[in-house]
C-alpha atoms as a PDB file:
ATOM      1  CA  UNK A   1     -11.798  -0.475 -12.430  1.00  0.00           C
ATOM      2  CA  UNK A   2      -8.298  -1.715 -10.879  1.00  0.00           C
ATOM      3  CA  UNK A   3      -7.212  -2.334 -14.371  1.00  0.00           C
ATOM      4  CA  UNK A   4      -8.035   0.932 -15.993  1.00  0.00           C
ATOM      5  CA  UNK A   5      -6.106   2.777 -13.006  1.00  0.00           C
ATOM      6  CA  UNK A   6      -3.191   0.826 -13.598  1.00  0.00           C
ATOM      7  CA  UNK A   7      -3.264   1.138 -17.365  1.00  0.00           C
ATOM      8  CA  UNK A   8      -4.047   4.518 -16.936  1.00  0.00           C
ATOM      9  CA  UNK A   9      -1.083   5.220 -14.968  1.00  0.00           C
ATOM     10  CA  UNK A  10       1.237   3.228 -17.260  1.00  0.00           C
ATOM     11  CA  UNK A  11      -0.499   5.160 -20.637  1.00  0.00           C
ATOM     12  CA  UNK A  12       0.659   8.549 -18.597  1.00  0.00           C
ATOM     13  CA  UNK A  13       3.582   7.506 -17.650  1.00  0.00           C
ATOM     14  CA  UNK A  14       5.196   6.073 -21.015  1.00  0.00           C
ATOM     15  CA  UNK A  15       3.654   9.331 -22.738  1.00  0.00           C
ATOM     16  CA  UNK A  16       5.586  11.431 -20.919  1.00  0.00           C
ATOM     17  CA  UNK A  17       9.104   9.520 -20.181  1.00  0.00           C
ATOM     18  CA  UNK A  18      10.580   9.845 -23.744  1.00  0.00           C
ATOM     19  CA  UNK A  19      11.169  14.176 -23.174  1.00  0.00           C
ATOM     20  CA  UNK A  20      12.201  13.688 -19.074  1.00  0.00           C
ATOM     21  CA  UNK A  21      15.967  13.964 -17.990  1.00  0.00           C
ATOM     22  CA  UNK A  22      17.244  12.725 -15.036  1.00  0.00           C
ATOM     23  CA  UNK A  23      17.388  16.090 -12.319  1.00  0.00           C
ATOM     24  CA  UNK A  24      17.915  15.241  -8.993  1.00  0.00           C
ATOM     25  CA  UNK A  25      18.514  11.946  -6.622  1.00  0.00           C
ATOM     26  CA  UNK A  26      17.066  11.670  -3.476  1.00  0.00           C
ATOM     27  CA  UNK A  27      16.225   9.718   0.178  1.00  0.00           C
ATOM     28  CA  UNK A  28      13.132   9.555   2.036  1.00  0.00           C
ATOM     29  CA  UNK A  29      11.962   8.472   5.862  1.00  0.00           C
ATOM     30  CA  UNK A  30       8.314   7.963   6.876  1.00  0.00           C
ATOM     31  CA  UNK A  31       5.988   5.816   8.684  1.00  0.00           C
ATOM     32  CA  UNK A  32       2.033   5.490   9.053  1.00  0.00           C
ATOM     33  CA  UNK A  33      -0.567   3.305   9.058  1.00  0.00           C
ATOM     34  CA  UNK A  34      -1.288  -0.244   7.597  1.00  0.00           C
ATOM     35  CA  UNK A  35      -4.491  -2.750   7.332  1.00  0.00           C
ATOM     36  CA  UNK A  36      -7.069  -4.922   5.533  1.00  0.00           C
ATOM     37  CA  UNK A  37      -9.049  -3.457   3.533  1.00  0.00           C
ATOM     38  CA  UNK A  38     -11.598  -6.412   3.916  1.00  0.00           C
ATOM     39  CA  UNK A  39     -15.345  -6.029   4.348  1.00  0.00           C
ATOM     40  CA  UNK A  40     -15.993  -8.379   7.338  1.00  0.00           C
ATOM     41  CA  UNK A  41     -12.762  -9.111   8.752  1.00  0.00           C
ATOM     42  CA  UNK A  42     -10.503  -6.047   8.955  1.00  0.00           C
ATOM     43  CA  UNK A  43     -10.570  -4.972  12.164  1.00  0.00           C
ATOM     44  CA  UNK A  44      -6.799  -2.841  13.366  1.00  0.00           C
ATOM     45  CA  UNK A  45      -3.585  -2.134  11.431  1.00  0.00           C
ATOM     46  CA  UNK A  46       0.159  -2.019  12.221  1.00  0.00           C
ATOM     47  CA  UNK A  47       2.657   0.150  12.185  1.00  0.00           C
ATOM     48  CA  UNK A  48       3.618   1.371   8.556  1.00  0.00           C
ATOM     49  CA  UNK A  49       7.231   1.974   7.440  1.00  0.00           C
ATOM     50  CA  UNK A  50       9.489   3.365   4.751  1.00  0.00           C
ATOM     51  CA  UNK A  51      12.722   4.395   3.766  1.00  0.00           C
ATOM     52  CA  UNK A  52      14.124   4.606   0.384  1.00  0.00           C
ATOM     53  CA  UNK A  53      16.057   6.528  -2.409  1.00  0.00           C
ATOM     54  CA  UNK A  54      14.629   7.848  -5.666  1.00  0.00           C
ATOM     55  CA  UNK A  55      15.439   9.341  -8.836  1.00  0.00           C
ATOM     56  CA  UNK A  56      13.625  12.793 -10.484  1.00  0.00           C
ATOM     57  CA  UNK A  57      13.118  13.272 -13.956  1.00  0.00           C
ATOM     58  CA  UNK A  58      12.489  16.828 -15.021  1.00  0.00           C
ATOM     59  CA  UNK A  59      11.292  18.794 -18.392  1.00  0.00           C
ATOM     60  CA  UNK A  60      13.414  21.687 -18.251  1.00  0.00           C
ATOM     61  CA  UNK A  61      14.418  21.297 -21.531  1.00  0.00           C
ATOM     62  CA  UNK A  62      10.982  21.471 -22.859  1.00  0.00           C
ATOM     63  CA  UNK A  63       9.363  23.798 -24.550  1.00  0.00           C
ATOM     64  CA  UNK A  64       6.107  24.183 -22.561  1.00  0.00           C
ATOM     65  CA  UNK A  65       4.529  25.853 -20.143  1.00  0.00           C
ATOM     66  CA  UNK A  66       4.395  22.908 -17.715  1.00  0.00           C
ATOM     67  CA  UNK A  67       8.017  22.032 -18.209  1.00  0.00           C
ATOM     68  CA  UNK A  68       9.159  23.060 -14.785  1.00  0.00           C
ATOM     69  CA  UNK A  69       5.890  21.594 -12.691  1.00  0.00           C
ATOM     70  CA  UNK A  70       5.762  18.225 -14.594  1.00  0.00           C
ATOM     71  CA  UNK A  71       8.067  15.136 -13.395  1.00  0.00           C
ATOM     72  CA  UNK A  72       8.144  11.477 -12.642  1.00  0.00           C
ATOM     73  CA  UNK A  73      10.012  10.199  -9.650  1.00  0.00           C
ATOM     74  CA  UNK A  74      10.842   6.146  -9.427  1.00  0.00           C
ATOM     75  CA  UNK A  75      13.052   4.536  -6.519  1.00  0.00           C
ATOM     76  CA  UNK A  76      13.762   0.987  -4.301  1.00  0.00           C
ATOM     77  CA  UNK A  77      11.845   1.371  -0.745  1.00  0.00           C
ATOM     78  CA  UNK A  78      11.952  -0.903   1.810  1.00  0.00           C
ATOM     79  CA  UNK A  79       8.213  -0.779   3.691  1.00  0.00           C
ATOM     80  CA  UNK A  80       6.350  -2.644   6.302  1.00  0.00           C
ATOM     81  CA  UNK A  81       2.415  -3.233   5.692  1.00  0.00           C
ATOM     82  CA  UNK A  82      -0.002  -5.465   7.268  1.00  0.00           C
ATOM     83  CA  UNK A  83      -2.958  -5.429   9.359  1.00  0.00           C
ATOM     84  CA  UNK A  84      -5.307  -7.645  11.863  1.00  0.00           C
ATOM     85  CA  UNK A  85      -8.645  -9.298  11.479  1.00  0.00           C
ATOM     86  CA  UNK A  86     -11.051 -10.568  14.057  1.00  0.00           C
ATOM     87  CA  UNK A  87     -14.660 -11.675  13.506  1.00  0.00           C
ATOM     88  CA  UNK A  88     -17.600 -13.348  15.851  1.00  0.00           C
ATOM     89  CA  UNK A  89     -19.782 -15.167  14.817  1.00  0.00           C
ATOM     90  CA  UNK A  90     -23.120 -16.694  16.648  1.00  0.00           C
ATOM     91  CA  UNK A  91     -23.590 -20.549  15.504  1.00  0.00           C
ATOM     92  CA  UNK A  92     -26.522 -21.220  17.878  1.00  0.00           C
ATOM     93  CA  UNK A  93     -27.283 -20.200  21.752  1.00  0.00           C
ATOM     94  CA  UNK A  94     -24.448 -19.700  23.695  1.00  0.00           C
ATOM     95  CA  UNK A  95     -21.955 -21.294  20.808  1.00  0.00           C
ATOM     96  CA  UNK A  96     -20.065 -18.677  18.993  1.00  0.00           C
ATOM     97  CA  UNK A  97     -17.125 -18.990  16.803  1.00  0.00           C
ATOM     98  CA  UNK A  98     -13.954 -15.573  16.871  1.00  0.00           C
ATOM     99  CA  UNK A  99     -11.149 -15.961  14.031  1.00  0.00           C
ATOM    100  CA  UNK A 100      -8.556 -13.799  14.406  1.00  0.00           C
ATOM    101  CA  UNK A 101      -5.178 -12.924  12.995  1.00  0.00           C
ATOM    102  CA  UNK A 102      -2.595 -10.318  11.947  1.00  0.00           C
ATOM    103  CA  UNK A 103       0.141 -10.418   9.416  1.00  0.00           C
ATOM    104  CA  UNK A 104       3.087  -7.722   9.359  1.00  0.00           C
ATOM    105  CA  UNK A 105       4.675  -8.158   6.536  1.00  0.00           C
ATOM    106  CA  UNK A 106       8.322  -6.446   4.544  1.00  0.00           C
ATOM    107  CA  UNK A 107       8.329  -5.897   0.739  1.00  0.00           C
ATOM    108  CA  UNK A 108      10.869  -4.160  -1.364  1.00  0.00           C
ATOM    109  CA  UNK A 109       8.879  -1.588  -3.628  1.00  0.00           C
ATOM    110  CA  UNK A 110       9.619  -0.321  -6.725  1.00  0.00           C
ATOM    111  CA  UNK A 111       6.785   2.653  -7.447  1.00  0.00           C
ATOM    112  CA  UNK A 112       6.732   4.874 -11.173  1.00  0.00           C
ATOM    113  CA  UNK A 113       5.345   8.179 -10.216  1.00  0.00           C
ATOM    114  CA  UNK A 114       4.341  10.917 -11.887  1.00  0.00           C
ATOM    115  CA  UNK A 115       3.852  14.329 -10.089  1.00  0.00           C
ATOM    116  CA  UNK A 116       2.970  17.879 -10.512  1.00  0.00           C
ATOM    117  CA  UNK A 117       4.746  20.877  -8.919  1.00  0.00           C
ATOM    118  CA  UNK A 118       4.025  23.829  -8.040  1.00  0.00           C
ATOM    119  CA  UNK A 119       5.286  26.914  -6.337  1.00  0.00           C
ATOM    120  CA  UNK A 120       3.073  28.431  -3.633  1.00  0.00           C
ATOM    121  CA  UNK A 121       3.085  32.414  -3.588  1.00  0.00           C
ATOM    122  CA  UNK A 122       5.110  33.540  -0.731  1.00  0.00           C
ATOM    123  CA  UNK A 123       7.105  36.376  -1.009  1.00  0.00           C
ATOM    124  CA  UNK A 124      10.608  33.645  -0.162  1.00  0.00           C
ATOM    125  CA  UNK A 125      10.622  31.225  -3.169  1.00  0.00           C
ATOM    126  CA  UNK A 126      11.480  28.002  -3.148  1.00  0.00           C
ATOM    127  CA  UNK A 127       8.063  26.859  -1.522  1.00  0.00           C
ATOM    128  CA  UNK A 128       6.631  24.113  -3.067  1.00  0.00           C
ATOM    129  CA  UNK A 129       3.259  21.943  -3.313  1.00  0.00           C
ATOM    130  CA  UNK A 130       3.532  18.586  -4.493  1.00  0.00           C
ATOM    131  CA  UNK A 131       1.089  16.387  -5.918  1.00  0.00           C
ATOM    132  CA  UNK A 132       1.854  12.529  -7.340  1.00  0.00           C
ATOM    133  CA  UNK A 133       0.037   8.940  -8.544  1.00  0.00           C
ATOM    134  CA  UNK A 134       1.279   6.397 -10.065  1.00  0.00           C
ATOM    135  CA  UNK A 135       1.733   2.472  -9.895  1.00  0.00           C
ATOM    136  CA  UNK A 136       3.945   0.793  -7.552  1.00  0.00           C
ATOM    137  CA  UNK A 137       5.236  -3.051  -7.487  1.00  0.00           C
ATOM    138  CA  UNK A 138       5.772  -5.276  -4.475  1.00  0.00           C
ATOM    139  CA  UNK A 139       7.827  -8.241  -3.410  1.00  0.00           C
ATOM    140  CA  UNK A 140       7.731  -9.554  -0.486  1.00  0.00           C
ATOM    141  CA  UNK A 141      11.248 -10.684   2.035  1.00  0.00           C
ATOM    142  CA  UNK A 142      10.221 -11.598   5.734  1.00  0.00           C
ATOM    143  CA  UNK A 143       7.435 -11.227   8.187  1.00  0.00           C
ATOM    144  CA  UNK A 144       5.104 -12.455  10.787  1.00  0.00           C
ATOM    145  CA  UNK A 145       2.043 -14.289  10.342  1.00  0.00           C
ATOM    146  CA  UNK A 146      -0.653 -15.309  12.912  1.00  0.00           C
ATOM    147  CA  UNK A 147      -3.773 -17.067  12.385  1.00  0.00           C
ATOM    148  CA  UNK A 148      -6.579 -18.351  15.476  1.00  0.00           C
ATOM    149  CA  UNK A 149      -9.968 -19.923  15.634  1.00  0.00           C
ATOM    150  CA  UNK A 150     -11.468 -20.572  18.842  1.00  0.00           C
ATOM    151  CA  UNK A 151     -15.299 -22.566  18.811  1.00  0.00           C
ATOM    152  CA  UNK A 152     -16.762 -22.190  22.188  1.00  0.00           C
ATOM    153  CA  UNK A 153     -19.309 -25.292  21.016  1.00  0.00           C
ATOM    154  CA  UNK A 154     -16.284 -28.147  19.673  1.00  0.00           C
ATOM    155  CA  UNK A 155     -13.514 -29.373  21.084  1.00  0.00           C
ATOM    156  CA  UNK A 156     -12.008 -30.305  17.470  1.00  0.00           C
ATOM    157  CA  UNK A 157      -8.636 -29.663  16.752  1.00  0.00           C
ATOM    158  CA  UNK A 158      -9.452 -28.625  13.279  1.00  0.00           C
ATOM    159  CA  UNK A 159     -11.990 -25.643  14.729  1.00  0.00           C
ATOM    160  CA  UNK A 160      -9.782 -24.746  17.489  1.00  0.00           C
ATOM    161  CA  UNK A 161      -6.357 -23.964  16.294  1.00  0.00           C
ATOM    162  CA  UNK A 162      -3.590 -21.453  16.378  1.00  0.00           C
ATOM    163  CA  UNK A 163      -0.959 -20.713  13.697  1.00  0.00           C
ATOM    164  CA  UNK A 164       2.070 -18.689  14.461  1.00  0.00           C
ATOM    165  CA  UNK A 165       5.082 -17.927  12.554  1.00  0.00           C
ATOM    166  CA  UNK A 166       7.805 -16.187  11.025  1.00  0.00           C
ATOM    167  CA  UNK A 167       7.411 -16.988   7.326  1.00  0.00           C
ATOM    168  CA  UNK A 168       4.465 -14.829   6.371  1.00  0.00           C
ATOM    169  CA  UNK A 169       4.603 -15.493   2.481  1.00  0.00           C
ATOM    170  CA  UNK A 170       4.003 -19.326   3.389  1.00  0.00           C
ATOM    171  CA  UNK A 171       0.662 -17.991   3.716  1.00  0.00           C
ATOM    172  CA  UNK A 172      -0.034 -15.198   1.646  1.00  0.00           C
ATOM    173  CA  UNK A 173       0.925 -13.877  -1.574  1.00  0.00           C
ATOM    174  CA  UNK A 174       4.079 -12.470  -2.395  1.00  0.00           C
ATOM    175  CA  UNK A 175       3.714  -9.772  -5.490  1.00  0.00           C
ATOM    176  CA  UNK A 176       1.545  -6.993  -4.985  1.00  0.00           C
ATOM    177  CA  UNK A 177       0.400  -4.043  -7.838  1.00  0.00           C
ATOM    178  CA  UNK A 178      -0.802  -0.817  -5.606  1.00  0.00           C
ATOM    179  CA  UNK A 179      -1.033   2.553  -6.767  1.00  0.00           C
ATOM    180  CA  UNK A 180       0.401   4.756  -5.157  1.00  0.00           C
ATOM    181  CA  UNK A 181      -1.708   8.577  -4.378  1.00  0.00           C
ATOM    182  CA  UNK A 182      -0.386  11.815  -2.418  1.00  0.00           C
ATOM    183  CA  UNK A 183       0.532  15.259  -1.902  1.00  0.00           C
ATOM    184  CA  UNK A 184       3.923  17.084  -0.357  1.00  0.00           C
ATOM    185  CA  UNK A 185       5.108  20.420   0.582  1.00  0.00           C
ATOM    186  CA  UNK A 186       8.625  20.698  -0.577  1.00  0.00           C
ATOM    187  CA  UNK A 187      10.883  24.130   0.611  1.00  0.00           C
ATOM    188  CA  UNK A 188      14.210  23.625  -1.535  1.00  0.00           C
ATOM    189  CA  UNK A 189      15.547  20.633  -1.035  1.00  0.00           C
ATOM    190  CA  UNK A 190      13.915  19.334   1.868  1.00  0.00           C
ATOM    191  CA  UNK A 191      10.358  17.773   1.462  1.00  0.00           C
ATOM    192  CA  UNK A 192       7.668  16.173   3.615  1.00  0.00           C
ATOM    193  CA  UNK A 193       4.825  14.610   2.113  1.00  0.00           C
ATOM    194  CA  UNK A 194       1.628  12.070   2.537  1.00  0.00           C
ATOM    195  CA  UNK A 195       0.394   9.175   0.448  1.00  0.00           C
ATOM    196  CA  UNK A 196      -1.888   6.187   0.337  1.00  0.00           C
ATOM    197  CA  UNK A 197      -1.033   3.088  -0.901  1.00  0.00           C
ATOM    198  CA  UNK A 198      -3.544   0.860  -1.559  1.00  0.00           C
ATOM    199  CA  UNK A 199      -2.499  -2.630  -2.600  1.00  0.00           C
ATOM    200  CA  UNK A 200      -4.969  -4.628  -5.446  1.00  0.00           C
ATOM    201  CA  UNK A 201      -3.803  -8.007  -4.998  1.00  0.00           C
ATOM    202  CA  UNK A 202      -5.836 -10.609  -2.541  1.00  0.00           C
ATOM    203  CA  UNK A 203      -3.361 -11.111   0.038  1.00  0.00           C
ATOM    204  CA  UNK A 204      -5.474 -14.916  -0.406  1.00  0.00           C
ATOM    205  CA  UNK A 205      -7.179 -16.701  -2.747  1.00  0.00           C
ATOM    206  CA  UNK A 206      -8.088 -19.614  -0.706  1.00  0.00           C
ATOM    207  CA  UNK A 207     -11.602 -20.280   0.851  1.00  0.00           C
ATOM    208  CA  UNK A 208     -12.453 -17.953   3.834  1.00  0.00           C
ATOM    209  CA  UNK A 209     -14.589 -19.846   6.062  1.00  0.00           C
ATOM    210  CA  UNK A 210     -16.298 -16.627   7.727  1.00  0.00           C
ATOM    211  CA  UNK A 211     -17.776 -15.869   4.615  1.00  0.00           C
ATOM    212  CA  UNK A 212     -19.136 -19.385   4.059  1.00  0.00           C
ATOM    213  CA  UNK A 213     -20.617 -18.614   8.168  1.00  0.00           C
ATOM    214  CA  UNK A 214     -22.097 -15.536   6.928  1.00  0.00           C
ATOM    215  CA  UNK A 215     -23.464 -16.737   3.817  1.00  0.00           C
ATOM    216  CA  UNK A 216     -25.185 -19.561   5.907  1.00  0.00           C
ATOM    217  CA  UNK A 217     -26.627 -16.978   8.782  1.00  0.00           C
ATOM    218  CA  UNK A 218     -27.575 -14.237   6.437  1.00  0.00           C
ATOM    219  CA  UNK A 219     -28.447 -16.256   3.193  1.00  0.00           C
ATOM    220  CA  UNK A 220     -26.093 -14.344   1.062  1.00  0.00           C
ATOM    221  CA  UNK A 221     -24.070 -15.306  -1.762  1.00  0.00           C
ATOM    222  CA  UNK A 222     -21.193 -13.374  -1.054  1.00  0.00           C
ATOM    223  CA  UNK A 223     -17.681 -14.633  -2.618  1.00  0.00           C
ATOM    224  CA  UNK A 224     -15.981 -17.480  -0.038  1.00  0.00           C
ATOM    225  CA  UNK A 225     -12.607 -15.961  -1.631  1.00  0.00           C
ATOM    226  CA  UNK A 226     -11.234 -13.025  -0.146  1.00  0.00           C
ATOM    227  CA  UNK A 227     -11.082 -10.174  -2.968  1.00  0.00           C
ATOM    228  CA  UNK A 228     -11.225  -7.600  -0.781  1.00  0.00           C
ATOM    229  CA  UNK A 229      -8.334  -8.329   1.957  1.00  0.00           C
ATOM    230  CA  UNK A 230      -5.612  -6.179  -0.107  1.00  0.00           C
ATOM    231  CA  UNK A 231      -3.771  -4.462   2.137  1.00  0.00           C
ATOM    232  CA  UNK A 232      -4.007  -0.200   2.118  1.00  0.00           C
ATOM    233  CA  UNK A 233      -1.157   2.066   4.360  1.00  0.00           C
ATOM    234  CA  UNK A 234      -0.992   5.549   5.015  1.00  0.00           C
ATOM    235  CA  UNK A 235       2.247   6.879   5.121  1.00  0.00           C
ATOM    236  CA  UNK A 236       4.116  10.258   6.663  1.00  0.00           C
ATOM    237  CA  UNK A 237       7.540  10.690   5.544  1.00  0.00           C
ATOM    238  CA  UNK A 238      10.385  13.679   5.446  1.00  0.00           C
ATOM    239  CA  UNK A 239      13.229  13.799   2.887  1.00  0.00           C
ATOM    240  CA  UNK A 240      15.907  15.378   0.958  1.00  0.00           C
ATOM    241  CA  UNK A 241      17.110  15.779  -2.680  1.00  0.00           C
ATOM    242  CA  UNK A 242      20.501  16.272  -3.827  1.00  0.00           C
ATOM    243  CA  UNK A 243      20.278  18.103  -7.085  1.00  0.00           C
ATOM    244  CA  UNK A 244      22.316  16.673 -10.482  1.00  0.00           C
ATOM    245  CA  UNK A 245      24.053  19.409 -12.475  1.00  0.00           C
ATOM    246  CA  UNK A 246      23.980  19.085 -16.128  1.00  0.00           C
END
């Protein structure tokens, strides 16, 4: 299903790229929301951020009657994602086992929109609804990373632990493919508008030993990877285009 979004998106995108012209450059603010979308773990977010400049490319010069509400908007934002996870888990009377962690974590984004305009009837023009989807792509630069297990029945050094640091990628994946899904209200040049990003890569391919637990307790065969743990933000931001005269 992740696939066929993505190709989807690129298939749309491509299609439609050949008859656009560059219209308008632009700079956005925002923040929001960020966490694990994981299953078992997830539990919390952290503060979501992002600023950034973009490009628009219009239709004006085609011959349709979409050519003024169809455009594709691509740009270099700096954002912070991440999330925390905590899980308990019972290994026999009085004995329990909590993991817990958080990672907060700064990528440079590149996303390849494509979005829909359209003006809402008030009797002032220049009042807008936006709606946009696309892919986005991911590296990431810096961040914090901590990791703790604390086993109420053992003493061992390798059960009780705590791993704290500042290089974040040391422990998770770098790239990330997300698409990107939202809506706007833009009046003229200024523009405020909401989106979801929800990340597709496993922050961690590497064993997860709460799903080994639970596969133990409940008899499950659930998948000691983590495929789930991508990470998903919600994001708020305000901005302004400056339009290009041709």
């Amino acid at each position: 299903m992740k696939k066929i979004i993505i190709l989807s998106s690129f298939v749309l995108l491509f299609s439609l790229a050949g008859r656009a012209q560059f219209s308008s450059f632009g700079v956005q603010l925002g923040g929001g929301y960020s966490r694990l979308a994981d299953d078992i773990v997830s539990k919390g977010g952290t503060f979501g951020f992002n600023v950034g400049a973009f490009l628009t490319y219009d239709f004006s010069n085609w011959r349709s009657p979409l050519a003024n509400r169809l455009y594709l908007q691509s740009g270099l934002s700096l954002i912070r994602r991440g999330g925390k996870d905590e899980a308990v888990f019972v290994i026999s009377d009085g004995v329990q086992m909590t993991h817990s962690g958080s990672i907060e974590a700064w990528y440079l984004q590149v996303p390849l929109l494509a979005a829909l305009r359209l003006e809402l009837p008030v009797r002032k023009p220049g009042h807008y609804f936006n709606a946009f989807l696309g892919p986005a792509f991911s590296i990431g630069l810096w961040g914090d990373y901590m990791d703790r297990s604390d086993d109420s029945g053992h003493a061992n050094n390798d059960v009780n632990y705590i791993v704290s640091d500042n290089k974040v990628f040391d422990h998770i994946t770098r790239f990330d493919v997300s698409v990107l899904a939202g809506i706007g209200y833009q009046y003229k040049n200024w523009f405020v508008r909401a989106w979801i990003d929800y990340g597709f890569m496993a922050i961690d391919e590497g064993k997860d030993i709460l799903r080994e637990l639970e596969n133990t307790q409940t008899g499950d065969n659930k998948s000691t990877a983590i495929p789930n743990a991508n990470i998903v933000t919600y994001m708020l931001a305000v901005g302004y285009q400056f339009p290009i005269r041709h």
